[in-house]
C-alpha atoms as a PDB file:
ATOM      1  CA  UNK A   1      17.903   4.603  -9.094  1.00  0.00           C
ATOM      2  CA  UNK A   2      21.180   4.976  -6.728  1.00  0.00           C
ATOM      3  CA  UNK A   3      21.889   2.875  -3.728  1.00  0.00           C
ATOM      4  CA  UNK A   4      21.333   5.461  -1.382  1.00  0.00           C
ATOM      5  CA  UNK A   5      17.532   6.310  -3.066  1.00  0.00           C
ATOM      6  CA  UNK A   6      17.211   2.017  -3.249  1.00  0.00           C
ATOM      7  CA  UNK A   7      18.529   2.143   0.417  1.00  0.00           C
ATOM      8  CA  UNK A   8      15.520   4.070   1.730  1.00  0.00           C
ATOM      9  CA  UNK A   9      12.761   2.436  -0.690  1.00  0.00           C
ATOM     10  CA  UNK A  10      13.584  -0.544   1.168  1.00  0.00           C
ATOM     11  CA  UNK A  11      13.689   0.554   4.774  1.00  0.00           C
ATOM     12  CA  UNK A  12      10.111   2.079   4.126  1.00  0.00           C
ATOM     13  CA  UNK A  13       9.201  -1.246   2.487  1.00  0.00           C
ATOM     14  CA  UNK A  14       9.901  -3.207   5.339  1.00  0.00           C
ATOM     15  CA  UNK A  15       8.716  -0.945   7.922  1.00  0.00           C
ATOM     16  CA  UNK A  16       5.427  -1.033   5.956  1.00  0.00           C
ATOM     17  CA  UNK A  17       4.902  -4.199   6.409  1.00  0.00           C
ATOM     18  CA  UNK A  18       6.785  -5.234  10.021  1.00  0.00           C
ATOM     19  CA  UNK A  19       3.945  -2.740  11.467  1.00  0.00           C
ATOM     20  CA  UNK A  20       1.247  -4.412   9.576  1.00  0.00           C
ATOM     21  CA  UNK A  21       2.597  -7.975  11.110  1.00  0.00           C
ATOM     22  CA  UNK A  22       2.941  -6.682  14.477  1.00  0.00           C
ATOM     23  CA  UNK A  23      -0.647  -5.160  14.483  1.00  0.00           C
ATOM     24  CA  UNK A  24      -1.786  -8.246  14.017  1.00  0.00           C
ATOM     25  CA  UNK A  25       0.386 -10.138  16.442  1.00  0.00           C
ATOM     26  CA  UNK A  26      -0.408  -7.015  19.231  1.00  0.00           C
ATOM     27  CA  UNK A  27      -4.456  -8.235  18.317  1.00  0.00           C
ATOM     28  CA  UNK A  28      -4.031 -11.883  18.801  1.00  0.00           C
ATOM     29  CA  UNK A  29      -1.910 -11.215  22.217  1.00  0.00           C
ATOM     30  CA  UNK A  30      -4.447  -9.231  23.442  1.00  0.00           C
ATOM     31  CA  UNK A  31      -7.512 -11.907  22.774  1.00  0.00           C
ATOM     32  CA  UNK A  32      -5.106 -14.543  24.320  1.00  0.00           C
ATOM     33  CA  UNK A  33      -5.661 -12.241  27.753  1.00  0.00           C
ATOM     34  CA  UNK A  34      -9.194 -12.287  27.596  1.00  0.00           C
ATOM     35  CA  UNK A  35     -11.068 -15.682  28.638  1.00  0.00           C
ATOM     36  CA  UNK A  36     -13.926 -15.025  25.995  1.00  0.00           C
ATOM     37  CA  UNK A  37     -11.307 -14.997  23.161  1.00  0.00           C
ATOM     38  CA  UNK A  38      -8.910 -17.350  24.701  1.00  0.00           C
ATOM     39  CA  UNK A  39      -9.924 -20.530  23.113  1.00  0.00           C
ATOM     40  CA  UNK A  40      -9.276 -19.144  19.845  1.00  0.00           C
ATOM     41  CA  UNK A  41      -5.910 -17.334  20.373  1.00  0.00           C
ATOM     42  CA  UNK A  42      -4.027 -20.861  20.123  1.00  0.00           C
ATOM     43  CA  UNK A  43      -5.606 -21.124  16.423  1.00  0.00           C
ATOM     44  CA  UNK A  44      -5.402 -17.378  15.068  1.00  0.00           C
ATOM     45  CA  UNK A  45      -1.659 -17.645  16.406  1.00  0.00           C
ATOM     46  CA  UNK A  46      -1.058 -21.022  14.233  1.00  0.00           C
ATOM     47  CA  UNK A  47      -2.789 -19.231  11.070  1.00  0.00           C
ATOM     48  CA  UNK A  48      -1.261 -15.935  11.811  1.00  0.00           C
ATOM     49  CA  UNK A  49       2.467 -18.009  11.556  1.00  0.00           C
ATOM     50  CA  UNK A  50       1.731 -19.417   8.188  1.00  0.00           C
ATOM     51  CA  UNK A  51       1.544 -15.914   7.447  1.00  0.00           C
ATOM     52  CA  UNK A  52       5.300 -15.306   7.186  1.00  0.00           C
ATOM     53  CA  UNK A  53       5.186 -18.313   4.459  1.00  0.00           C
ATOM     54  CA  UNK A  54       2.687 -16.446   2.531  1.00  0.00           C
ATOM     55  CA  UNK A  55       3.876 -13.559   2.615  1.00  0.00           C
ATOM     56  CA  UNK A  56       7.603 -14.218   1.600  1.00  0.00           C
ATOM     57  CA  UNK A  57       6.365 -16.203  -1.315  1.00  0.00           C
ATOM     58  CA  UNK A  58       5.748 -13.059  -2.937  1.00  0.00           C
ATOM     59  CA  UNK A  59       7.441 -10.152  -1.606  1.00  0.00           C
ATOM     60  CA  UNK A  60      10.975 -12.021  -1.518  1.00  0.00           C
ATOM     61  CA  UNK A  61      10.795 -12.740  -5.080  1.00  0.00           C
ATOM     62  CA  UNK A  62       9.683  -9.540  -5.881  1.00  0.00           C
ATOM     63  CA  UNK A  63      12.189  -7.956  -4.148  1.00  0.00           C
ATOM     64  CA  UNK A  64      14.826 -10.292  -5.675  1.00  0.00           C
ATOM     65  CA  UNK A  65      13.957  -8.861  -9.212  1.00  0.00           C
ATOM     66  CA  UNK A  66      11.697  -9.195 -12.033  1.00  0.00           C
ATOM     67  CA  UNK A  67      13.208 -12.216 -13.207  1.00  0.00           C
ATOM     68  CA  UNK A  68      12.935 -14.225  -9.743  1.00  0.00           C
ATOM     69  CA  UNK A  69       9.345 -12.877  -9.987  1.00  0.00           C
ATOM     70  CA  UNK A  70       8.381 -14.271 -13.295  1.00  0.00           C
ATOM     71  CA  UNK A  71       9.249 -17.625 -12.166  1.00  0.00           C
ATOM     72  CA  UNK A  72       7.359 -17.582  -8.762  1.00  0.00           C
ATOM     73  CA  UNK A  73       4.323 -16.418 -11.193  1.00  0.00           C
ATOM     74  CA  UNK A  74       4.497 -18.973 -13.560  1.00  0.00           C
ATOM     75  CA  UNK A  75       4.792 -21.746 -10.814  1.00  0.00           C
ATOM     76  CA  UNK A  76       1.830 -19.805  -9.189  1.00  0.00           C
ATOM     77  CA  UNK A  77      -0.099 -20.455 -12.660  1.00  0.00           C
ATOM     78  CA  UNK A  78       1.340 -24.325 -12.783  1.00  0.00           C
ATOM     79  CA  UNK A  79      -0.681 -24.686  -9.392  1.00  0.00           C
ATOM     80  CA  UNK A  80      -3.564 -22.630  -9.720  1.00  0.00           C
ATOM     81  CA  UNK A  81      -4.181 -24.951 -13.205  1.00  0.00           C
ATOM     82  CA  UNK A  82      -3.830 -27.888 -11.147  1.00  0.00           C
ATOM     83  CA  UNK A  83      -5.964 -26.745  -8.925  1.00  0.00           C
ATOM     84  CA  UNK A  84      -8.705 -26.546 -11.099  1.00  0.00           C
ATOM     85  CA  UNK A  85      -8.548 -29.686 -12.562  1.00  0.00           C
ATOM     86  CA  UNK A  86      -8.509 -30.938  -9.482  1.00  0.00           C
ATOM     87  CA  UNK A  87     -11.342 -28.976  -8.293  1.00  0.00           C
ATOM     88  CA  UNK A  88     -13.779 -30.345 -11.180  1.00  0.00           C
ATOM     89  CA  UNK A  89     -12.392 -33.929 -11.089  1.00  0.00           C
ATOM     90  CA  UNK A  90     -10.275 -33.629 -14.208  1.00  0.00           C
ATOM     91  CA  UNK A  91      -7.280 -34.776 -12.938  1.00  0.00           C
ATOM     92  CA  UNK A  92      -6.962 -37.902 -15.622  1.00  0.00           C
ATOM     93  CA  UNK A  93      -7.081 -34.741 -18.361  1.00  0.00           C
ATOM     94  CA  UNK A  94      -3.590 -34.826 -18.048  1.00  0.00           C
ATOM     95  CA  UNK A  95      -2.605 -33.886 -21.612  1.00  0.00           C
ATOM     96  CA  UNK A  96      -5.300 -31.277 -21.722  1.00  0.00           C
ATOM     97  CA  UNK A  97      -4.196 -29.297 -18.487  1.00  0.00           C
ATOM     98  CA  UNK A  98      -0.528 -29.530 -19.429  1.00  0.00           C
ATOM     99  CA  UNK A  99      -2.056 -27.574 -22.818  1.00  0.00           C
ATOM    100  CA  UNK A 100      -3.642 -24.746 -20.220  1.00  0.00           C
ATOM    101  CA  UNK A 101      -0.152 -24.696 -18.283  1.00  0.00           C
ATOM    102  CA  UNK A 102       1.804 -24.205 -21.290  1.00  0.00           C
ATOM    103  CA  UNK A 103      -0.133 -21.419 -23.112  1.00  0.00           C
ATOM    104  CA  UNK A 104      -0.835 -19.661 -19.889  1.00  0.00           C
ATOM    105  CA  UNK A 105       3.037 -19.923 -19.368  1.00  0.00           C
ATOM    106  CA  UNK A 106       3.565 -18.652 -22.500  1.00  0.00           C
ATOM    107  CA  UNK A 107       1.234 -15.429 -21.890  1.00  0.00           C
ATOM    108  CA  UNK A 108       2.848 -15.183 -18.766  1.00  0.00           C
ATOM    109  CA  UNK A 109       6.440 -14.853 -20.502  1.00  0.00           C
ATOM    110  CA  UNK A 110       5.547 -12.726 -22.915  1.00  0.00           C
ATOM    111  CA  UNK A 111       3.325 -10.375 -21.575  1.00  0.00           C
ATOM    112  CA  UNK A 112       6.327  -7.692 -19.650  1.00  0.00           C
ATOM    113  CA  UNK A 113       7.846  -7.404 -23.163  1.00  0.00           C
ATOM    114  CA  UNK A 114       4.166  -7.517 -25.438  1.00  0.00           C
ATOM    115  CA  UNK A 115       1.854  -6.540 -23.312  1.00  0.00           C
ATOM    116  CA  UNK A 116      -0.108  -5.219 -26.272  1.00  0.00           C
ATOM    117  CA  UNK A 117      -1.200  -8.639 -26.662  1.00  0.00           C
ATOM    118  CA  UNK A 118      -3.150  -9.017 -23.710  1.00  0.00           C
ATOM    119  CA  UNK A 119      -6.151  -7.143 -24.714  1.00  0.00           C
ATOM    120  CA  UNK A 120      -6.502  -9.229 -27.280  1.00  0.00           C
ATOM    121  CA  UNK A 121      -6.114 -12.339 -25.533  1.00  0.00           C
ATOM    122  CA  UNK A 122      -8.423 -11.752 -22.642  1.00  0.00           C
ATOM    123  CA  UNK A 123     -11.329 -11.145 -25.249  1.00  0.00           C
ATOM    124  CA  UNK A 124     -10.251 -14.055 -27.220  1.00  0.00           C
ATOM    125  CA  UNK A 125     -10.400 -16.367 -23.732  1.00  0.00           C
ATOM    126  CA  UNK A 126     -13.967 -14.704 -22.792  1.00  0.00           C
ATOM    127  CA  UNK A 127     -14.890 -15.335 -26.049  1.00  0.00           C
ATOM    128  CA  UNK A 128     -13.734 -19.214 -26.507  1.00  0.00           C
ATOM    129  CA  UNK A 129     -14.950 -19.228 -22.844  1.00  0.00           C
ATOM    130  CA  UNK A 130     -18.614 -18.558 -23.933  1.00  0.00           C
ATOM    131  CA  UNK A 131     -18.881 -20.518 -27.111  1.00  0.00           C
ATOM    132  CA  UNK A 132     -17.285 -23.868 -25.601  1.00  0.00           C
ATOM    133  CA  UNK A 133     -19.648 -23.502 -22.310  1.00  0.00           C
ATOM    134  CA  UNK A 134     -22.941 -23.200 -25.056  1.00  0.00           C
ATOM    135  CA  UNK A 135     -21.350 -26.149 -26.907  1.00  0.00           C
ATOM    136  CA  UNK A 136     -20.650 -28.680 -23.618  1.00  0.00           C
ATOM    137  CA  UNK A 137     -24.468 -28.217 -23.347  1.00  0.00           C
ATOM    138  CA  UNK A 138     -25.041 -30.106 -26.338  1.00  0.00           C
ATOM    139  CA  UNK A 139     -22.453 -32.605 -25.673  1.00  0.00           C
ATOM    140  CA  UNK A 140     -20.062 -31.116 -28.263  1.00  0.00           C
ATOM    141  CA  UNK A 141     -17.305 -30.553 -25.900  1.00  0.00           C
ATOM    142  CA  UNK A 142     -15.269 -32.084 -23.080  1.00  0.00           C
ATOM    143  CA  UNK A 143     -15.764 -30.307 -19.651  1.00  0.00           C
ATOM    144  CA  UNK A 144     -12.137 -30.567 -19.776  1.00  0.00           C
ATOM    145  CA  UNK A 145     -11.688 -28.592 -22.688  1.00  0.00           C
ATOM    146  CA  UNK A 146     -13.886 -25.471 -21.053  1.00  0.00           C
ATOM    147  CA  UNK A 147     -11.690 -25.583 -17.815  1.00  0.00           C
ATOM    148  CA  UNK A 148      -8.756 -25.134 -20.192  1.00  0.00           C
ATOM    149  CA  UNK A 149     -10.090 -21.991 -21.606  1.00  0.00           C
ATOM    150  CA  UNK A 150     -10.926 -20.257 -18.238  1.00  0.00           C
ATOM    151  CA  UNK A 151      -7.440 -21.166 -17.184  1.00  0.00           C
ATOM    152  CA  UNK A 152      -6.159 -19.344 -19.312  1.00  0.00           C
ATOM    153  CA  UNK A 153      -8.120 -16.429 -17.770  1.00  0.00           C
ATOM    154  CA  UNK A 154      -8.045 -17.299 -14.612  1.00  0.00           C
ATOM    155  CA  UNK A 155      -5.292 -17.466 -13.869  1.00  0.00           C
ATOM    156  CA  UNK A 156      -3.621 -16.896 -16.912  1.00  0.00           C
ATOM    157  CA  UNK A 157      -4.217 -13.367 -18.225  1.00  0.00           C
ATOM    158  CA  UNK A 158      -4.105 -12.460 -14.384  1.00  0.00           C
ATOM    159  CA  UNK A 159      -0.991 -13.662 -13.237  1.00  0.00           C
ATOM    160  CA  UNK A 160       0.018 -12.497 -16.915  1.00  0.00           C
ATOM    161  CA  UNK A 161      -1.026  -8.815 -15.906  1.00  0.00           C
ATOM    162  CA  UNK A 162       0.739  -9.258 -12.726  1.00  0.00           C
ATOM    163  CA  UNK A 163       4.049  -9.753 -14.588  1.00  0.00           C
ATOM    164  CA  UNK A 164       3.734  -6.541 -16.281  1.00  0.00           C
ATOM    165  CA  UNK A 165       3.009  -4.577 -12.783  1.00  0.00           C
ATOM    166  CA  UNK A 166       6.069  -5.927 -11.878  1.00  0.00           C
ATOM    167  CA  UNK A 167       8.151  -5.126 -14.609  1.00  0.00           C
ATOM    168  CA  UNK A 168       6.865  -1.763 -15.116  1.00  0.00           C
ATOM    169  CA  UNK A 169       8.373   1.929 -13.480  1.00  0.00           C
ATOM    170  CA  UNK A 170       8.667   1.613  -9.629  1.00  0.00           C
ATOM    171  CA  UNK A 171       7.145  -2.261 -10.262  1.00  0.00           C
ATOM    172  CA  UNK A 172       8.418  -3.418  -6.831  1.00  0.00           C
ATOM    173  CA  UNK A 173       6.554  -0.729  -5.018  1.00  0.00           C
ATOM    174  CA  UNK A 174       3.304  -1.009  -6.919  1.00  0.00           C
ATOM    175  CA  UNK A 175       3.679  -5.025  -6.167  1.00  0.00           C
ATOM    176  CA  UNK A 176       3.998  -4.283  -2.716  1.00  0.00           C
ATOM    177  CA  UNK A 177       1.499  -2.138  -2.774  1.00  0.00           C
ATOM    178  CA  UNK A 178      -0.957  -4.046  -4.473  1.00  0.00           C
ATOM    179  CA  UNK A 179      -0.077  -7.413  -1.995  1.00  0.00           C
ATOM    180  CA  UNK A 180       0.069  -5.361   1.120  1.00  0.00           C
ATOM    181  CA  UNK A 181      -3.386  -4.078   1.058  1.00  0.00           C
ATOM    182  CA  UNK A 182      -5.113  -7.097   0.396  1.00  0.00           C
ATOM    183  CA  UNK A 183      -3.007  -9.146   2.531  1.00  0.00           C
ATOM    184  CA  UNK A 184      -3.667  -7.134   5.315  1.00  0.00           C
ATOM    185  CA  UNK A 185      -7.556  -6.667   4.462  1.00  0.00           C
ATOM    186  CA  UNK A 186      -7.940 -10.470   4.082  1.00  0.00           C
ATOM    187  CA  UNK A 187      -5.820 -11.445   7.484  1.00  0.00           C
ATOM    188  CA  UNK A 188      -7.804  -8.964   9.309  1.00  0.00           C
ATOM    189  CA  UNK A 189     -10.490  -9.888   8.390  1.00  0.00           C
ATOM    190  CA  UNK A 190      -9.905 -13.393   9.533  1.00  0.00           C
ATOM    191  CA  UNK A 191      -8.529 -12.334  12.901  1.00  0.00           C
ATOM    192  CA  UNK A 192     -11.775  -9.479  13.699  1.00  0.00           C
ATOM    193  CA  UNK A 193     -14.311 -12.004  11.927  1.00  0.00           C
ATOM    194  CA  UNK A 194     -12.810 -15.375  14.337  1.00  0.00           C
ATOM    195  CA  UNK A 195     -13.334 -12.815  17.495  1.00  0.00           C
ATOM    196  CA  UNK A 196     -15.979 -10.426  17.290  1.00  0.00           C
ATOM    197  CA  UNK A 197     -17.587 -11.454  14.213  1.00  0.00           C
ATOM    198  CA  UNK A 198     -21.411 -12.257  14.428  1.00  0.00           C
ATOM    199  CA  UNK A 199     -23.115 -11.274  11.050  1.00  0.00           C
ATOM    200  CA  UNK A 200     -22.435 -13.281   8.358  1.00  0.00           C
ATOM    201  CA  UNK A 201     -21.484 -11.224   5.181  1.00  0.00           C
ATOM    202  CA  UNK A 202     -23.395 -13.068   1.949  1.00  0.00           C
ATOM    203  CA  UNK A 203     -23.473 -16.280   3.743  1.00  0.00           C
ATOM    204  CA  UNK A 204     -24.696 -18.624   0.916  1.00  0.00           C
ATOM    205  CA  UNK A 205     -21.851 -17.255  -1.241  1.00  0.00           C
ATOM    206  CA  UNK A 206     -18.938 -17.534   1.824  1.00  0.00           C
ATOM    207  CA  UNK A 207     -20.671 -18.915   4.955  1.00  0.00           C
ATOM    208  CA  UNK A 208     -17.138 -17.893   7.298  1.00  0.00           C
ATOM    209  CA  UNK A 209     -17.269 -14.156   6.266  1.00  0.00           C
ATOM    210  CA  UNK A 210     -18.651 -11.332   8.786  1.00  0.00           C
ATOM    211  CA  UNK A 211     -19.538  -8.372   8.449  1.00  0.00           C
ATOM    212  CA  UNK A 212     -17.436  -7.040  11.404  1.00  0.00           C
ATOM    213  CA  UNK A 213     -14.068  -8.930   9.575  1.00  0.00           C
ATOM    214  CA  UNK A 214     -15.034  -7.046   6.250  1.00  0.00           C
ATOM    215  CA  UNK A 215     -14.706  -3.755   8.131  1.00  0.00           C
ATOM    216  CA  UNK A 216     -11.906  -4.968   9.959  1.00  0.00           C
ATOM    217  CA  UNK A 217      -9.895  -5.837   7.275  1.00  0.00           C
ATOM    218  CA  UNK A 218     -11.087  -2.908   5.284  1.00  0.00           C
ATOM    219  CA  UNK A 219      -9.737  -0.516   7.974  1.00  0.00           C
ATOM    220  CA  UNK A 220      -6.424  -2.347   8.202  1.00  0.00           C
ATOM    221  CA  UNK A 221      -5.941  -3.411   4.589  1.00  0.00           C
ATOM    222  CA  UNK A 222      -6.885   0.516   3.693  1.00  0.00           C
ATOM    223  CA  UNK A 223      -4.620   2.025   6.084  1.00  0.00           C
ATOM    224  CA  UNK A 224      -1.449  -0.099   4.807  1.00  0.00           C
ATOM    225  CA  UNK A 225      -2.422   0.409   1.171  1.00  0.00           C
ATOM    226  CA  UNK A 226      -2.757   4.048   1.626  1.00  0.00           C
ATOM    227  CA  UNK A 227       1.053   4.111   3.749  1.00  0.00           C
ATOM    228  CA  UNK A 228       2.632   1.817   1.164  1.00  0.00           C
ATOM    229  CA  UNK A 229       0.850   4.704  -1.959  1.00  0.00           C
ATOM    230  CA  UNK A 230       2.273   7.551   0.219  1.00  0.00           C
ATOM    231  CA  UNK A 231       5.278   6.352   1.286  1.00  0.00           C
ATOM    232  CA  UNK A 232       6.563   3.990  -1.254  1.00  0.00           C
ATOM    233  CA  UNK A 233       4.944   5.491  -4.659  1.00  0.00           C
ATOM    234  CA  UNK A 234       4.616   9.312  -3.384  1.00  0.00           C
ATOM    235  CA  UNK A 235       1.183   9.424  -4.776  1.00  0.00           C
ATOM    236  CA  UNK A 236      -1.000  12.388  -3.320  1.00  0.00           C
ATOM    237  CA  UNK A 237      -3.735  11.643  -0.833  1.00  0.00           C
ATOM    238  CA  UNK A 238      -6.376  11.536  -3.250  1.00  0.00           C
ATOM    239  CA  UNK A 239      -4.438   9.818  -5.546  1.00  0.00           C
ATOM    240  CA  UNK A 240      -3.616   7.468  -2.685  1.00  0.00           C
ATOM    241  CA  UNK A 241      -7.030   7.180  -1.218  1.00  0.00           C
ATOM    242  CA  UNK A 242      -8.536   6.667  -4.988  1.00  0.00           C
ATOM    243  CA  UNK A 243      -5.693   3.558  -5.236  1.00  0.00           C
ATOM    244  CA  UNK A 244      -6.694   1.691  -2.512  1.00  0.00           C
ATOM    245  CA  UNK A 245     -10.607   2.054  -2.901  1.00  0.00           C
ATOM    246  CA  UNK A 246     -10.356   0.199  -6.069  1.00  0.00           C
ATOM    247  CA  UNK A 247      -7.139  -2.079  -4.930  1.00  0.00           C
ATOM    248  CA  UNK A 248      -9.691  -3.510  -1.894  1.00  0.00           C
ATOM    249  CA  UNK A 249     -13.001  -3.692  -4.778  1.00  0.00           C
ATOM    250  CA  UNK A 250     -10.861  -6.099  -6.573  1.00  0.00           C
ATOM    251  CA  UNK A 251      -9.372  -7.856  -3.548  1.00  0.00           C
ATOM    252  CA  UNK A 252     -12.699  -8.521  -2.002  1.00  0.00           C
ATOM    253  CA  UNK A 253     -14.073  -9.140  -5.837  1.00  0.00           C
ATOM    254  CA  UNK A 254     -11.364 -12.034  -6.590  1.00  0.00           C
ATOM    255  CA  UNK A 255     -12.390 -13.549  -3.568  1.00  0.00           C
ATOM    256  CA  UNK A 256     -15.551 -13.680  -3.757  1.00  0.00           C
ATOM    257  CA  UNK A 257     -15.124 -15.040  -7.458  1.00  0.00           C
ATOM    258  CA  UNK A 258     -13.157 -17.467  -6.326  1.00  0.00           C
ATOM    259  CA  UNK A 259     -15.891 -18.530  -3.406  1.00  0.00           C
ATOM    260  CA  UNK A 260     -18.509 -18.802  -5.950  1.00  0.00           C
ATOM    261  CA  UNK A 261     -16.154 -21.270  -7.894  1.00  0.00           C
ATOM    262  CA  UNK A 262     -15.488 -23.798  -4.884  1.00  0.00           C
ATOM    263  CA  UNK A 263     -19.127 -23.407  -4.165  1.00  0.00           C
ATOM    264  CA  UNK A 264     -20.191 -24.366  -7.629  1.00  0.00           C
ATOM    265  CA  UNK A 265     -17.964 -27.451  -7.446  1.00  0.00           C
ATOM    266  CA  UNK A 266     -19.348 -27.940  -4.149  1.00  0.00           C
ATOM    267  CA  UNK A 267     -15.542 -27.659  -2.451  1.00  0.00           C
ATOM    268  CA  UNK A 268     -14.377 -25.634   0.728  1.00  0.00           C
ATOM    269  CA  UNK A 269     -10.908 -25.094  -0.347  1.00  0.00           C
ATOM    270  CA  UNK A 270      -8.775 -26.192  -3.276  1.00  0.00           C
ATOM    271  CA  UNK A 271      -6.287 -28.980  -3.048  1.00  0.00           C
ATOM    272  CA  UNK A 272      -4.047 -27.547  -0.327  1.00  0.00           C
ATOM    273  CA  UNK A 273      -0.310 -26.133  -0.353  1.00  0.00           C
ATOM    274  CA  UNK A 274      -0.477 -24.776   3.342  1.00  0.00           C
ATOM    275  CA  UNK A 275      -2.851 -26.862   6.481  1.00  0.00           C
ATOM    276  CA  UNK A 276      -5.734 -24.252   7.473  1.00  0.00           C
ATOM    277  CA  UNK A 277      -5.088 -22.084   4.371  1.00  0.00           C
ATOM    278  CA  UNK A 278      -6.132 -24.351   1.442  1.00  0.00           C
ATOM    279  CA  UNK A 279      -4.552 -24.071  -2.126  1.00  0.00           C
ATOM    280  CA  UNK A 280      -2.801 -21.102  -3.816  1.00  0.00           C
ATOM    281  CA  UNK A 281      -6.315 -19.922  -5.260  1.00  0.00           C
ATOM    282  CA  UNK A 282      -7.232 -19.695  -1.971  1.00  0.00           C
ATOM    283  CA  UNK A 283      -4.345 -17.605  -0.586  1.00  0.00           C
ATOM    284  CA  UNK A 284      -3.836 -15.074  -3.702  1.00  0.00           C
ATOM    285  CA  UNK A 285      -7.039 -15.517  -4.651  1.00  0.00           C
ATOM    286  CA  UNK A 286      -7.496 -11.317  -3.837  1.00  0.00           C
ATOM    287  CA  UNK A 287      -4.109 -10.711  -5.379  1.00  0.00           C
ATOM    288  CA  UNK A 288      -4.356 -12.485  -8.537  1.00  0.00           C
ATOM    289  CA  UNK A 289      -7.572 -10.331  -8.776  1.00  0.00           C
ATOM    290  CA  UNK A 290      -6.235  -6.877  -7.396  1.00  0.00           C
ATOM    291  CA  UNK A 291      -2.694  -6.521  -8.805  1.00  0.00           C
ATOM    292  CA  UNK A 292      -4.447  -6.287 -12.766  1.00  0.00           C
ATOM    293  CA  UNK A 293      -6.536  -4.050 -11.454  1.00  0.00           C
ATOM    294  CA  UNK A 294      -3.919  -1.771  -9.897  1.00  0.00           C
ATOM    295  CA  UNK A 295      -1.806  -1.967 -13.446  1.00  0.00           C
ATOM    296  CA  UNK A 296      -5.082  -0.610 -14.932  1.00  0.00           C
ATOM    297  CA  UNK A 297      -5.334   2.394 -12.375  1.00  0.00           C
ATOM    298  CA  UNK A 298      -1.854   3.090 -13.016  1.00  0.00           C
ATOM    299  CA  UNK A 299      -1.826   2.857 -16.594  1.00  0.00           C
ATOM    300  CA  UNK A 300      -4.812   4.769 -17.456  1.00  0.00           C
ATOM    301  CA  UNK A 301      -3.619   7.646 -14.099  1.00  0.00           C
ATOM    302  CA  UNK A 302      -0.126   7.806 -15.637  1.00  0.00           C
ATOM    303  CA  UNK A 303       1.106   7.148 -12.379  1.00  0.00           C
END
């Protein structure tokens, strides 16, 4: 790829995404006008700047290369391990989650230059998964131990899978792609479901979701996904369209995953990294879930 060709990918990259932040900024300015939204505009406009945070985390590495990539994902995995520990009161299974870290790590590593082995490995975790969870049942097994294993799933294979977008043919733009659509979908959702929302959307799963945010954010997060597939990839419209139907499944899939986790533990948000926002499984939660997903489309496409 030349500079001149690199030149442009970037320009449409970050017009993508400055018109995605501004339509969201143009939203919250105009609830801050009206007095039946006004209470809320000083809180969407505090979430709304943690944004930029969240946001940078992963496009600037991505952008920076594969390399600076790889290590934002493996400190992603450090965390999200934590985080689970944490989240089922493991947290003195220090020896044990340092295990997790390590072979997730590991996966993660490996996976842009084997990624043969991940098939493999994601039926081996399911499968360790389900015996160890029959044999804590009987007493056989530390809790510990089981947590381990789904790490290495979640978020292992995931964040492992994410690596290999990445590294792939045009792996920056399917990255962005991937992050942009559920980025948007997820703070629009937010933003439509604080003003206008008044249904609640599966409310013992995730009592704070509406059913007016999930079209928001469906609307928004589908019309960046399908700029960033035209634009960025050159995929066809029904290529493009077909991409972000199954890019905003596994967004809204991960998430909910995720919300039936913290509910089991009985949890509203994971140890925290950002105030308001809750841990990294609760930002990328959508991500982790969306960007395998994408590498599958591709893959099997031939995109």
């Amino acid at each position: 790829m030349n500079n001149e060709v690199l030149s442009q990918f970037d320009i449409v990259a970050l017009v993508i995404v400055a018109m995605s932040f501004g339509l969201g900024a143009g939203l919250i300015f105009v609830a801050s006008i009206f007095p039946a939204w006004r209470r809320v505009a000083p809180e969407l406009w505090r979430l709304y700047a943690q944004e930029f945070i969240i946001v940078g985390a992963i496009l600037v590495p991505a952008a920076l290369g594969k390399w600076a990539f790889l290590l934002l994902l493996l400190l992603v995995e450090y965390r999200c391990v934590l985080e689970l520990f944490d989240a089922f009161n493991l947290n003195k299974a220090v020896a044990i989650r340092w295990c997790a870290t390590i072979a997730g790590g590991g996966l993660i590593v490996l996976a842009p230059f084997a990624s043969a082995i991940l098939i493999p490995a994601i039926l081996v975790s399911i499968a360790a998964l389900l015996v160890i969870s029959a044999a804590i049942e009987r007493g056989h097994v530390s809790s510990a131990t089981v947590v381990a294993v789904m790490s290495l799933f979640i978020p292992g294979v995931l964040v492992a899978l994410t690596a290999i977008l990445r590294a792939g043919h045009n792996g920056l733009g399917w990255v962005i792609l991937a992050y942009a659509t559920v980025e948007m979908n997820d703070t629009f959702a937010l933003l439509v479901g604080k003003l206008v929302g008044r249904h609640s959307f599966l409310p013992r799963l995730s009592p704070r979701k509406t059913v007016e945010g999930l079209v928001g954010g469906f609307v928004v997060g589908g019309l960046t996904g399908y700029a960033a597939s035209r634009y960025l990839l050159g995929l066809t419209p029904l290529s493009a369209v077909a991409v972000v139907v199954c890019t905003l499944a596994a967004g809204t899939m991960g998430d909910l995953v995720i919300s039936a986790m913290k509910r089991y533990v009985r949890r509203k948000d994971f140890r925290p990294v950002l105030a308001a926002h809750g841990g990294v499984l609760d930002i990328y939660d959508s991500f982790l879930f969306a960007a395998p997903l994408v590498l599958l489309v591709r893959s099997v496409a031939g995109f």
